[in-house]
N, C-alpha and C. Protein backbone atom coordinates (compact mmCIF):
# COMPACT_ATOMS: atom_id res chain seq x y z
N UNK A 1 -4.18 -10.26 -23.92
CA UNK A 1 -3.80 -9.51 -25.09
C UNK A 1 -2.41 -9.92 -25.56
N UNK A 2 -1.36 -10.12 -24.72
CA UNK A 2 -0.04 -11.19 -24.99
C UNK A 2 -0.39 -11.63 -25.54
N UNK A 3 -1.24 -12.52 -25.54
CA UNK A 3 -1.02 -13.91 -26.65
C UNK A 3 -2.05 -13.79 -27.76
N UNK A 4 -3.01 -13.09 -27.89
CA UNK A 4 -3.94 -12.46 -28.85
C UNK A 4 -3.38 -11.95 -30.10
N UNK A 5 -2.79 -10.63 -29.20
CA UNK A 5 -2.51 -9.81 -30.16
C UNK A 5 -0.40 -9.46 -29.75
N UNK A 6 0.19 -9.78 -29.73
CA UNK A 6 1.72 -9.69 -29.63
C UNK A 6 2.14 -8.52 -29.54
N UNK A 7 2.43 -8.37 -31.08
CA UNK A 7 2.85 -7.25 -31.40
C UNK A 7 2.57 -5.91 -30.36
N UNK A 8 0.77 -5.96 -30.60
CA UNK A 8 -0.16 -4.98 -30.23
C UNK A 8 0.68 -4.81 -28.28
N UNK A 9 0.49 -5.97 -27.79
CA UNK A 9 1.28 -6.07 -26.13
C UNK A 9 2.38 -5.14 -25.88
N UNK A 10 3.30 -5.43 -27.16
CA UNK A 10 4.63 -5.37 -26.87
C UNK A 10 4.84 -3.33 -27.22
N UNK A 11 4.01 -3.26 -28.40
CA UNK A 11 3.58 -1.72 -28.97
C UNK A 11 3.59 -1.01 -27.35
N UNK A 12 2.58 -1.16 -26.65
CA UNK A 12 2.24 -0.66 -25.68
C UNK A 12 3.38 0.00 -24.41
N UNK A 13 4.39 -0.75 -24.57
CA UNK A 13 5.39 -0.14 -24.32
C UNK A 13 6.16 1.50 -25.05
N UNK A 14 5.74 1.77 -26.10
CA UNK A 14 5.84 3.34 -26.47
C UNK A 14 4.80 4.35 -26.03
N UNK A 15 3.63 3.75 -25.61
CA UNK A 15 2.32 4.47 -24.92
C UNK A 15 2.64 5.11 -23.44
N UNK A 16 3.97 4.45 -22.97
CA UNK A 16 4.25 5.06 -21.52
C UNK A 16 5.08 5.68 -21.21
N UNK A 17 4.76 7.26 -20.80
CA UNK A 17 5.52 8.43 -20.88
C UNK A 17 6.21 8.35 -19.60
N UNK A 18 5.54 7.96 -18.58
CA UNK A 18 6.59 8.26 -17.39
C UNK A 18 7.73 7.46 -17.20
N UNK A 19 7.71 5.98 -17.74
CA UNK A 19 8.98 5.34 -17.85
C UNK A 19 10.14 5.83 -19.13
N UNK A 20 9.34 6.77 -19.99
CA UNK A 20 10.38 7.40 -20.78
C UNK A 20 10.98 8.23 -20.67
N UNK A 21 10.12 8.86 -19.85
CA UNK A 21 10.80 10.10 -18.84
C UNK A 21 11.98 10.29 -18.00
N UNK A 22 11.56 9.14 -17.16
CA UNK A 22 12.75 8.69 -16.13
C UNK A 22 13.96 7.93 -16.82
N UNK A 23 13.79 7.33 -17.80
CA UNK A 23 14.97 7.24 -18.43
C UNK A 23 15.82 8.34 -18.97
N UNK A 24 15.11 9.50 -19.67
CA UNK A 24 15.75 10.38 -20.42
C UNK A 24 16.43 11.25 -18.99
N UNK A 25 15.82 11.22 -17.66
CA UNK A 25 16.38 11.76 -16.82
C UNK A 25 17.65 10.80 -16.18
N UNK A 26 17.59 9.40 -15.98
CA UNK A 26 18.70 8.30 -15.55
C UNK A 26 20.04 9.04 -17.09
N UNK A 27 19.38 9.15 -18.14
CA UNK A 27 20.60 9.22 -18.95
C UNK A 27 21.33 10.57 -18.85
N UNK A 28 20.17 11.30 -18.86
CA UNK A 28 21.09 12.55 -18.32
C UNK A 28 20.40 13.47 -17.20
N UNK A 29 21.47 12.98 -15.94
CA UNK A 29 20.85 13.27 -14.78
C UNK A 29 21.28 14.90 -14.95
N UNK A 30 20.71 16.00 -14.59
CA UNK A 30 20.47 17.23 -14.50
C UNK A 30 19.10 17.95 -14.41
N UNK A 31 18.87 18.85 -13.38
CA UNK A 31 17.84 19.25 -13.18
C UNK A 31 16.77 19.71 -14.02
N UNK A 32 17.45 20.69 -15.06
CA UNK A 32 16.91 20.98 -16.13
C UNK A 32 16.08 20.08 -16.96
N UNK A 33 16.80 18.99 -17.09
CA UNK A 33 16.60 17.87 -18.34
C UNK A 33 15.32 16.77 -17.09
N UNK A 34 15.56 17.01 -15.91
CA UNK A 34 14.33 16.59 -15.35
C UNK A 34 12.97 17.28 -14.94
N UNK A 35 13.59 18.60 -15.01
CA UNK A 35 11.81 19.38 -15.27
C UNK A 35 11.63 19.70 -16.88
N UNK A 36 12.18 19.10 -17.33
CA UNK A 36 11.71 19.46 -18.95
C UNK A 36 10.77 18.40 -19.25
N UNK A 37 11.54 17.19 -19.21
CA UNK A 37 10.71 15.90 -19.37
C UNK A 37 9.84 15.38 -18.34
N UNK A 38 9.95 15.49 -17.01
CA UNK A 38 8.86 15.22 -16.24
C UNK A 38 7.74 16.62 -15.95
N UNK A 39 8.03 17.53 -16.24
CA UNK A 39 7.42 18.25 -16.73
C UNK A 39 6.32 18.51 -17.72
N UNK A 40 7.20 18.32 -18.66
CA UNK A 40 5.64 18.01 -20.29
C UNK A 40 5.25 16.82 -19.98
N UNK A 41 5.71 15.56 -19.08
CA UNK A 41 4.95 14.67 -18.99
C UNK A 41 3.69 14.71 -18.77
N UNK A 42 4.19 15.00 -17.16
CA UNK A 42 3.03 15.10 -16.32
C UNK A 42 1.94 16.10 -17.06
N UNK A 43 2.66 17.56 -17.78
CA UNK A 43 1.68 18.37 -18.42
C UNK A 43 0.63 17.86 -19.52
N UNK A 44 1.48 17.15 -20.59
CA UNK A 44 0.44 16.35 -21.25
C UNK A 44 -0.64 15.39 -20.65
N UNK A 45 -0.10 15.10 -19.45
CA UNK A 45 -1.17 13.97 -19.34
C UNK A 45 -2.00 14.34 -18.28
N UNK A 46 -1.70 15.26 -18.37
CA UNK A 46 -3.31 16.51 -17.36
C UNK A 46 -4.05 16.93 -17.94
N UNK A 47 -3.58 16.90 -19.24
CA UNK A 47 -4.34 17.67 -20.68
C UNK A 47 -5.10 16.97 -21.17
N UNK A 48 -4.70 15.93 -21.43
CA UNK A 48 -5.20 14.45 -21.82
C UNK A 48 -6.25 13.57 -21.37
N UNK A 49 -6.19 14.10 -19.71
CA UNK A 49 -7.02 13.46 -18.50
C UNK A 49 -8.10 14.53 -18.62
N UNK A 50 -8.14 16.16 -18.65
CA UNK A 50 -8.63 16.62 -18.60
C UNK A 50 -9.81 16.85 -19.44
N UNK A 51 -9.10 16.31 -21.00
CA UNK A 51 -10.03 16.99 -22.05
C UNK A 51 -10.72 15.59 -22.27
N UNK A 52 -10.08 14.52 -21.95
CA UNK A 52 -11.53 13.41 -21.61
C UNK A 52 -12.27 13.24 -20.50
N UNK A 53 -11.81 13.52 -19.82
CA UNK A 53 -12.82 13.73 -17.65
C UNK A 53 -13.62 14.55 -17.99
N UNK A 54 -13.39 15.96 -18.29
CA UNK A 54 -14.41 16.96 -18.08
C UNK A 54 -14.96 17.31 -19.53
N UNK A 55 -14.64 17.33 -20.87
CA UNK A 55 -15.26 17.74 -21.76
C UNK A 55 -15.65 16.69 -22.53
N UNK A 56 -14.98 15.16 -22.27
CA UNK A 56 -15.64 14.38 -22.99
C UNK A 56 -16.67 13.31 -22.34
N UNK A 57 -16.07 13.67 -21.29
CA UNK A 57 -17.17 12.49 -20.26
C UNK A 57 -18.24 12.98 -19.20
N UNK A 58 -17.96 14.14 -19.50
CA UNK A 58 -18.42 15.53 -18.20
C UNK A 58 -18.37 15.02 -16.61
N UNK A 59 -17.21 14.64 -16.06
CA UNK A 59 -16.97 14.14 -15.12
C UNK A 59 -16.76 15.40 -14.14
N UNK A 60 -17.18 15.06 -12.74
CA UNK A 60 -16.97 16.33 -12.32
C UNK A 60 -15.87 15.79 -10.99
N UNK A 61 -15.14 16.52 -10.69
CA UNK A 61 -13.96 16.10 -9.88
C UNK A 61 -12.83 15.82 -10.18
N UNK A 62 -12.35 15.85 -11.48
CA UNK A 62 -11.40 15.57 -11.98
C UNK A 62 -10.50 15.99 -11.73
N UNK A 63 -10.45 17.53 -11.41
CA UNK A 63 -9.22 18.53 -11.05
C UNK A 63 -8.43 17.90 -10.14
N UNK A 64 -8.85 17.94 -8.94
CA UNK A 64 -8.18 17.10 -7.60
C UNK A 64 -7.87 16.06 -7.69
N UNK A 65 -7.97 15.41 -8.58
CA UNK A 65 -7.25 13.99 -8.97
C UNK A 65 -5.99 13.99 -9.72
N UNK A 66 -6.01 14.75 -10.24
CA UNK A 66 -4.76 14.72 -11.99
C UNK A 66 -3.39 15.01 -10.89
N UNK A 67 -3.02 14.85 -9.85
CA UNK A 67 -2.06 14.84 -8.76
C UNK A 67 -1.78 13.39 -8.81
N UNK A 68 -3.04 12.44 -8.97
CA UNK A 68 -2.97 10.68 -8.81
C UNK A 68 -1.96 10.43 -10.03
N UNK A 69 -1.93 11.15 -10.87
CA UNK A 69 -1.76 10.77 -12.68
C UNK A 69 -0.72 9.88 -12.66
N UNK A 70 0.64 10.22 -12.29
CA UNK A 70 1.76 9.91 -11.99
C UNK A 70 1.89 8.22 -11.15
N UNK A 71 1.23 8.27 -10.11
CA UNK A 71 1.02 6.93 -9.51
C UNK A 71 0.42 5.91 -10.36
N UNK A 72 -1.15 6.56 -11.03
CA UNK A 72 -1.50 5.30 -12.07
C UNK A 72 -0.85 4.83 -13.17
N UNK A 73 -0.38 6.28 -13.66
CA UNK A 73 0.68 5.58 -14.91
C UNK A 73 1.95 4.24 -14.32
N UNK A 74 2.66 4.47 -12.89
CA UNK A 74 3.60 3.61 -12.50
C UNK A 74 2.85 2.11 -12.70
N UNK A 75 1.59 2.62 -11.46
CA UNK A 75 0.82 0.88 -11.50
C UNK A 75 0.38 0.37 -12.79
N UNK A 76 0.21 1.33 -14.13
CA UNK A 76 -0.24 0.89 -15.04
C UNK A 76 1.13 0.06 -15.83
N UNK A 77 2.44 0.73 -15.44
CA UNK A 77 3.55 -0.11 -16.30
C UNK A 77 4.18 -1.23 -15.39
N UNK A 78 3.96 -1.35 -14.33
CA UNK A 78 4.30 -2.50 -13.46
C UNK A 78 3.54 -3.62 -13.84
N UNK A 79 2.15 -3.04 -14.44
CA UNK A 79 1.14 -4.32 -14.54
C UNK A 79 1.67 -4.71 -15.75
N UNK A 80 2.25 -3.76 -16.51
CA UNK A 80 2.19 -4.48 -18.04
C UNK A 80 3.60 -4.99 -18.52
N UNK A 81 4.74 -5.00 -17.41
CA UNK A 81 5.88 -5.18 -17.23
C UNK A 81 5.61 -6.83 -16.65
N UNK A 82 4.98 -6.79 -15.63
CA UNK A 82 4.79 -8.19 -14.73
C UNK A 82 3.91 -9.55 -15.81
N UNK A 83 2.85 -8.61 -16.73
CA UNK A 83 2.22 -9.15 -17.59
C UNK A 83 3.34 -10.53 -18.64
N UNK A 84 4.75 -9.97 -18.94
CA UNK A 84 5.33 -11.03 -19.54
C UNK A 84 6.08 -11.86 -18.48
N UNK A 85 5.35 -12.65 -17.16
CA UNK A 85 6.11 -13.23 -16.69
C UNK A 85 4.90 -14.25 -16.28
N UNK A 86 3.52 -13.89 -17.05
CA UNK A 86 2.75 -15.27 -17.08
C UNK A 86 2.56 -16.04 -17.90
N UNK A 87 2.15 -17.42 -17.90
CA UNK A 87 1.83 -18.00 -19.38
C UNK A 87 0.40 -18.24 -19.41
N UNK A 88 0.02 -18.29 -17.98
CA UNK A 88 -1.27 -18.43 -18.20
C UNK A 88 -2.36 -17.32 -17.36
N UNK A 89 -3.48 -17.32 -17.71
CA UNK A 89 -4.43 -15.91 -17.73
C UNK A 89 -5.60 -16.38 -16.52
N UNK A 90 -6.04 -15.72 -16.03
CA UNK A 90 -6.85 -16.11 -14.74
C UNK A 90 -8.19 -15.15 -14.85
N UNK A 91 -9.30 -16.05 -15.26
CA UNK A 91 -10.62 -15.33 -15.75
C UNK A 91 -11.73 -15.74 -14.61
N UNK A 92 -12.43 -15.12 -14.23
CA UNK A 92 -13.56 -15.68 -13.17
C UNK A 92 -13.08 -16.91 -12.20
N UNK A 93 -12.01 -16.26 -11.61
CA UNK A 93 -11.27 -17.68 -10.51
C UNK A 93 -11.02 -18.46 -10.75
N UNK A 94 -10.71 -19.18 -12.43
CA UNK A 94 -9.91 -20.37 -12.82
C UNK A 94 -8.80 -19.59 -13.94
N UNK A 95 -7.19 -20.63 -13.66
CA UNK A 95 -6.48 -20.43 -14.95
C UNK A 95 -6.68 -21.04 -16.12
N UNK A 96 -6.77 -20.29 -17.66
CA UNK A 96 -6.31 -20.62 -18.43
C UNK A 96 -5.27 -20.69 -19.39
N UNK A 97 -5.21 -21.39 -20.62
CA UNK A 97 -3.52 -21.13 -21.08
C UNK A 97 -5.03 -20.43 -22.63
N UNK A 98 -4.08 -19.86 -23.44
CA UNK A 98 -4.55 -19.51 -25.07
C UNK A 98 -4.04 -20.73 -25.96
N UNK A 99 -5.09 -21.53 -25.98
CA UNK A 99 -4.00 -22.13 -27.96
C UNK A 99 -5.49 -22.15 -28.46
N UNK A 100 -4.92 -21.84 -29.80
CA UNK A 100 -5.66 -21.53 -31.01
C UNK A 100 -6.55 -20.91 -30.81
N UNK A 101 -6.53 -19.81 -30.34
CA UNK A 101 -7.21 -18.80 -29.96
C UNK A 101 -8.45 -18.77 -29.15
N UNK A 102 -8.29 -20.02 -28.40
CA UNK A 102 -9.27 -20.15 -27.02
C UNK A 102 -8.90 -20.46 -26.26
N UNK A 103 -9.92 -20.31 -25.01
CA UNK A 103 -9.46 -20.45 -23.37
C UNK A 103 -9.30 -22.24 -23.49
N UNK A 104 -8.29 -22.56 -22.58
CA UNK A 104 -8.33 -24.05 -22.47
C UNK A 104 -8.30 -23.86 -20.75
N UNK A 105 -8.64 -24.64 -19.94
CA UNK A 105 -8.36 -24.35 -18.60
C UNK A 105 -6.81 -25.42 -18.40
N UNK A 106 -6.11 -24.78 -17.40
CA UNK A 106 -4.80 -25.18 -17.22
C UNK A 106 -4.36 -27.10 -16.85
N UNK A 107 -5.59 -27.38 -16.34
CA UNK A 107 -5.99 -28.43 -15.78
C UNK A 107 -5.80 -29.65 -17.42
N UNK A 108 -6.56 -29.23 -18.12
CA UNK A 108 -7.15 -29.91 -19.43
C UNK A 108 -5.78 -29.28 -20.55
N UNK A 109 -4.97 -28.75 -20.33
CA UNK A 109 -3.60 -28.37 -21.72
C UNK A 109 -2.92 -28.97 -20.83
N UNK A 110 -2.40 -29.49 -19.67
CA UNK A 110 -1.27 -30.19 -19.20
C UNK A 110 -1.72 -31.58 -19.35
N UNK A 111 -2.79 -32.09 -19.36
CA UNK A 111 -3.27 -33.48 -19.50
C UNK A 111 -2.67 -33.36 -20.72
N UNK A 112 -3.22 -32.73 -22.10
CA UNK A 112 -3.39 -33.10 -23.32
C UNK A 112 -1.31 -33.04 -23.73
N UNK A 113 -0.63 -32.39 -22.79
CA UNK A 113 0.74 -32.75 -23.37
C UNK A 113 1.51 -33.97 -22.82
């Protein structure tokens, strides 16, 4: 999606509440200002989890999970943090690079430069 869509990659960075969180708490460390914001975090995104798990997907078990929320969101911004430190993309056990908007395998774009 990096190299697809850019912009769209880079957007995705306003989609993540818990690293905004912990900043607004690094900037102003006080207790208050950390159950306010990790607070509605986590609250929204129980709400969020909830009203698609159980009323939109009718998932059953959901409750006892929304405790995980917090951990997936981390692994979800580590992945997408680590994401700008590849150039090339790894699909069914081979790398490729993107030009012109197809897979080239890594093997066949270093020949061709």
């Amino acid at each position: 999606m990096r190299y697809m869509r850019p912009w769209g990659h880079f957007g995705l960075l306003f989609t993540h509440g818990l690293p905004w969180s912990l900043a607004a708490v690094a900037v102003h460390p006080t207790p208050l200002t950390a159950l306010l914001y990790l607070g509605l975090y986590f609250a929204m995104r129980c709400t969020i989890t909830a009203m698609i798990g159980v009323w939109g997907l009718k998932q059953r078990g959901v409750w006892p999970k929304l405790i995980l929320i917090p951990i997936w969101d981390a692994i979800a911004f580590l992945i997408w943090a680590a994401s700008f430190g590849r150039r090339s993309i790894r699909w069914r056990g081979s790398d490729y690079y993107i030009r012109g908007g197809t897979l080239v395998p890594v093997s066949s774009a270093s020949a061709e430069q």
